[in-house]
C-alpha atoms as a PDB file:
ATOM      1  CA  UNK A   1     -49.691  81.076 254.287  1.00  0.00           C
ATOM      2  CA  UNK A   2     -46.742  79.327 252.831  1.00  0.00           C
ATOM      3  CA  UNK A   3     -45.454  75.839 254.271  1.00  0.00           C
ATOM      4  CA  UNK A   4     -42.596  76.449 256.317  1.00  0.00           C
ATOM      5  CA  UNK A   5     -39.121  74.889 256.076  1.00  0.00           C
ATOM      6  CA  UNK A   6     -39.539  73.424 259.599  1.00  0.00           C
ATOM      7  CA  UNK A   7     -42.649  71.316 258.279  1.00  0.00           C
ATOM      8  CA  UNK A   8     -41.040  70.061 255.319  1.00  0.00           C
ATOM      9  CA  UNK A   9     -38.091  68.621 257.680  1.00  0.00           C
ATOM     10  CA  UNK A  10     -40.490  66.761 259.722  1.00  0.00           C
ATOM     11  CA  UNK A  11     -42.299  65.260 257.172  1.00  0.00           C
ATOM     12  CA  UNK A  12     -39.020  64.452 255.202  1.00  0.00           C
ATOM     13  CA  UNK A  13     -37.843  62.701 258.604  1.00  0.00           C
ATOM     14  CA  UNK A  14     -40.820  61.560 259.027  1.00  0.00           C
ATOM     15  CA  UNK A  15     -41.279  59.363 255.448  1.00  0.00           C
ATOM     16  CA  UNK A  16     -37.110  59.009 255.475  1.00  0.00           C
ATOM     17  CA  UNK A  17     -37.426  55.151 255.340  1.00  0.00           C
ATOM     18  CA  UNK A  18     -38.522  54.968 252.564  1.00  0.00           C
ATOM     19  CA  UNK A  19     -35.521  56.086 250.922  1.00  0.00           C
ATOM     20  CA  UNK A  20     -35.501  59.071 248.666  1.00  0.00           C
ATOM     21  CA  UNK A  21     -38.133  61.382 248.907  1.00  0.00           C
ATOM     22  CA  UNK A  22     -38.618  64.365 246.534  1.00  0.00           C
ATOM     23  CA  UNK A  23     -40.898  67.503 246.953  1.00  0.00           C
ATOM     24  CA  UNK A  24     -42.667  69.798 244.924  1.00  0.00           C
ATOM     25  CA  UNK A  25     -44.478  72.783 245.580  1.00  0.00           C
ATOM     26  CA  UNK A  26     -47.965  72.861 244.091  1.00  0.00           C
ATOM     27  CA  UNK A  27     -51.570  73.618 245.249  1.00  0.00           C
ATOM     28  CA  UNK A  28     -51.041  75.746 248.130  1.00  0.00           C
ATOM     29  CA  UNK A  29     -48.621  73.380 249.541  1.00  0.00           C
ATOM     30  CA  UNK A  30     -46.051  70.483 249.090  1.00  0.00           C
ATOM     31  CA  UNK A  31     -45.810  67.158 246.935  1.00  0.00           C
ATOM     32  CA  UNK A  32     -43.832  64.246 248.556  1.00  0.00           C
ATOM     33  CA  UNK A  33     -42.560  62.089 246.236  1.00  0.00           C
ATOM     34  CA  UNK A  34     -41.171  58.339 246.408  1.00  0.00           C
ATOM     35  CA  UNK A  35     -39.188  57.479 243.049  1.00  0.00           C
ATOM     36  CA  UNK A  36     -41.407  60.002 241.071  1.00  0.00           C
ATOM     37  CA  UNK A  37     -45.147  59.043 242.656  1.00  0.00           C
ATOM     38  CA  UNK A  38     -46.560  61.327 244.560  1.00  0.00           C
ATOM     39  CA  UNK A  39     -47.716  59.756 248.114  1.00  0.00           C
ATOM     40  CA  UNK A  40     -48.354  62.604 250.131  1.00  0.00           C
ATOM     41  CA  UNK A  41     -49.020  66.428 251.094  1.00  0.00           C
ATOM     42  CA  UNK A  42     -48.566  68.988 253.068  1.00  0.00           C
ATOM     43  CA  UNK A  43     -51.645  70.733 253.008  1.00  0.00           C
ATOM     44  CA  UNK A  44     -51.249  74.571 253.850  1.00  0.00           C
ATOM     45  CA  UNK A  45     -54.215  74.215 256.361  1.00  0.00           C
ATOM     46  CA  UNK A  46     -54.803  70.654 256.850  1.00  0.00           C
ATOM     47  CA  UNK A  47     -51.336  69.669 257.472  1.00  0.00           C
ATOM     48  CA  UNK A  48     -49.697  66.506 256.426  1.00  0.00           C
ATOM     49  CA  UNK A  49     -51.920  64.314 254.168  1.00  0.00           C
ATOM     50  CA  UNK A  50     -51.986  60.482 252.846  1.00  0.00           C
ATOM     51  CA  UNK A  51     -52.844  59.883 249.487  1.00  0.00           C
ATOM     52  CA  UNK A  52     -55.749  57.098 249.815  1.00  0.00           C
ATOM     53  CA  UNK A  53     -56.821  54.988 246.600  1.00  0.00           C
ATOM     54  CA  UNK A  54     -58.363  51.704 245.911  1.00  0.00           C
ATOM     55  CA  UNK A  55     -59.234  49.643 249.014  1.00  0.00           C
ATOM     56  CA  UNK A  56     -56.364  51.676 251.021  1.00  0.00           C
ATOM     57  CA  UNK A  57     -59.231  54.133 251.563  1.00  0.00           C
ATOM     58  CA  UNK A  58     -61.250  51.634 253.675  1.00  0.00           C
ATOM     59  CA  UNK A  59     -58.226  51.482 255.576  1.00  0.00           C
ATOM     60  CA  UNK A  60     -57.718  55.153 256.105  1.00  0.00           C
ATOM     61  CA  UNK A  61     -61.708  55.458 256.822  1.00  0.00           C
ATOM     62  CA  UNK A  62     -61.456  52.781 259.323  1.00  0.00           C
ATOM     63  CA  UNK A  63     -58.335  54.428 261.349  1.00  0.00           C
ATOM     64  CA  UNK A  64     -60.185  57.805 261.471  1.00  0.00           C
ATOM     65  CA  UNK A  65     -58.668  59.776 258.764  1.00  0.00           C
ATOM     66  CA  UNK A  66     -60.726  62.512 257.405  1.00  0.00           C
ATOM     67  CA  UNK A  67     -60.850  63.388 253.590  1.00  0.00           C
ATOM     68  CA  UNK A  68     -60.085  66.547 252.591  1.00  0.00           C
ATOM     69  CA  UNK A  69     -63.015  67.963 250.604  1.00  0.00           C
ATOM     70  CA  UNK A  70     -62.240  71.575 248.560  1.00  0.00           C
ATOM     71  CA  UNK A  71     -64.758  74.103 248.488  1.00  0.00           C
ATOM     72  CA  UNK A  72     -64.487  75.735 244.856  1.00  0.00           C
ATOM     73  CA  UNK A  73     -65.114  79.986 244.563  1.00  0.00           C
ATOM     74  CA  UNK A  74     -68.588  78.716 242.908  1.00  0.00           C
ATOM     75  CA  UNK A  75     -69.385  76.966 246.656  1.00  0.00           C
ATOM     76  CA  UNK A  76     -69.494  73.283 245.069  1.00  0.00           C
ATOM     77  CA  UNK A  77     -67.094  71.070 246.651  1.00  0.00           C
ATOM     78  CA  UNK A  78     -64.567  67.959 245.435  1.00  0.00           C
ATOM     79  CA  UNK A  79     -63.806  65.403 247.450  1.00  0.00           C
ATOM     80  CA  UNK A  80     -59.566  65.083 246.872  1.00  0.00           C
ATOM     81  CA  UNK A  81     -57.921  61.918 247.340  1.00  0.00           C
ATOM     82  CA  UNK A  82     -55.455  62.829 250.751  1.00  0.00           C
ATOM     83  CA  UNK A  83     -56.734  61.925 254.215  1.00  0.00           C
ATOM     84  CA  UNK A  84     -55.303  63.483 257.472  1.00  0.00           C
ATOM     85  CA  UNK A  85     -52.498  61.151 258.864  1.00  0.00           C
ATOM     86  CA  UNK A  86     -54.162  58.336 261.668  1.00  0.00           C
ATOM     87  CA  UNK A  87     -52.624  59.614 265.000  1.00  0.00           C
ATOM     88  CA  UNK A  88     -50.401  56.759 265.800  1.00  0.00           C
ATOM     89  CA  UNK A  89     -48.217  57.424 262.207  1.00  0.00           C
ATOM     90  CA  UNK A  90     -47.660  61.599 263.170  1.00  0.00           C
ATOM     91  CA  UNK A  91     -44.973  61.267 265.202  1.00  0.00           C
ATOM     92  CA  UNK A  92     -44.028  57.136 264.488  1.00  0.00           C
ATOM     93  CA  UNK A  93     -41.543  57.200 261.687  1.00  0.00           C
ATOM     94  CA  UNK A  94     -42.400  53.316 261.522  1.00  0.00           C
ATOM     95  CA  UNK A  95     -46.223  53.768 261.721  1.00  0.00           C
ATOM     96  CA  UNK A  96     -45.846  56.776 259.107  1.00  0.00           C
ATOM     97  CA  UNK A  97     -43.105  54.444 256.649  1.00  0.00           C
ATOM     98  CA  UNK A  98     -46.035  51.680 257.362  1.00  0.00           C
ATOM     99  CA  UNK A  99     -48.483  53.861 255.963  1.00  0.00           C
ATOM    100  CA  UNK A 100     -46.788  55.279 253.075  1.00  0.00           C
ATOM    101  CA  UNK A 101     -45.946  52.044 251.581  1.00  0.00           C
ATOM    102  CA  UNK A 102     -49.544  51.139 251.856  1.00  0.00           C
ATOM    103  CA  UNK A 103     -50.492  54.407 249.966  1.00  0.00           C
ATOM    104  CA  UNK A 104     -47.782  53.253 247.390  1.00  0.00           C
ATOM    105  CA  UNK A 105     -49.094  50.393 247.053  1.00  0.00           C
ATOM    106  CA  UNK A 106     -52.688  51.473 245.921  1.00  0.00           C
ATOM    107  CA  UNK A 107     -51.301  53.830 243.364  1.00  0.00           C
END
């Protein structure tokens, strides 16, 4: 299932202070982009996703946020570097902005 045009509003509203934002579609889902680094997803199952790197992912691990981990056709898995959103940035434009720039920051 494809990622609708109503989910790629909210999270465009929802990251809009940061200033531009740019998407692409890739792996199943959507790339959000702040001035050409990619900072977050919209997975096509798991929803909208934080990129974590560095010492941010303490940070995410800390709030809650779960790791998205692929399963590969073989059955191995990968552990990918986007964590579900904490609960108080999914519908907090500041809390979500807050976040982003974090996830910016450890890029």
């Amino acid at each position: 299932m494809g990622i609708s045009t109503d989910e790629i509003e909210f999270a465009k509203d929802l990251f809009s202070g940061l200033g531009e934002l740019t998407t692409r579609r890739m792996m199943g889902g959507l790339c959000l982009y702040h001035e050409g680094t990619i900072f977050a997803i919209i997975h096509h199952e798991l929803g909208l996703m934080i990129k974590g790197a560095g010492a941010f992912i303490d940070q995410l691990e800390a709030q809650g946020c779960t790791r998205w981990v692929h399963t590969r056709k073989d059955g191995g898995t990968a552990a990918m570097p986007y964590w579900t959103l904490p609960p108080e940035c999914e519908d907090d434009p500041d809390e979500a902005v807050a976040l982003a720039r974090e996830a910016l920051r450890h890029l």
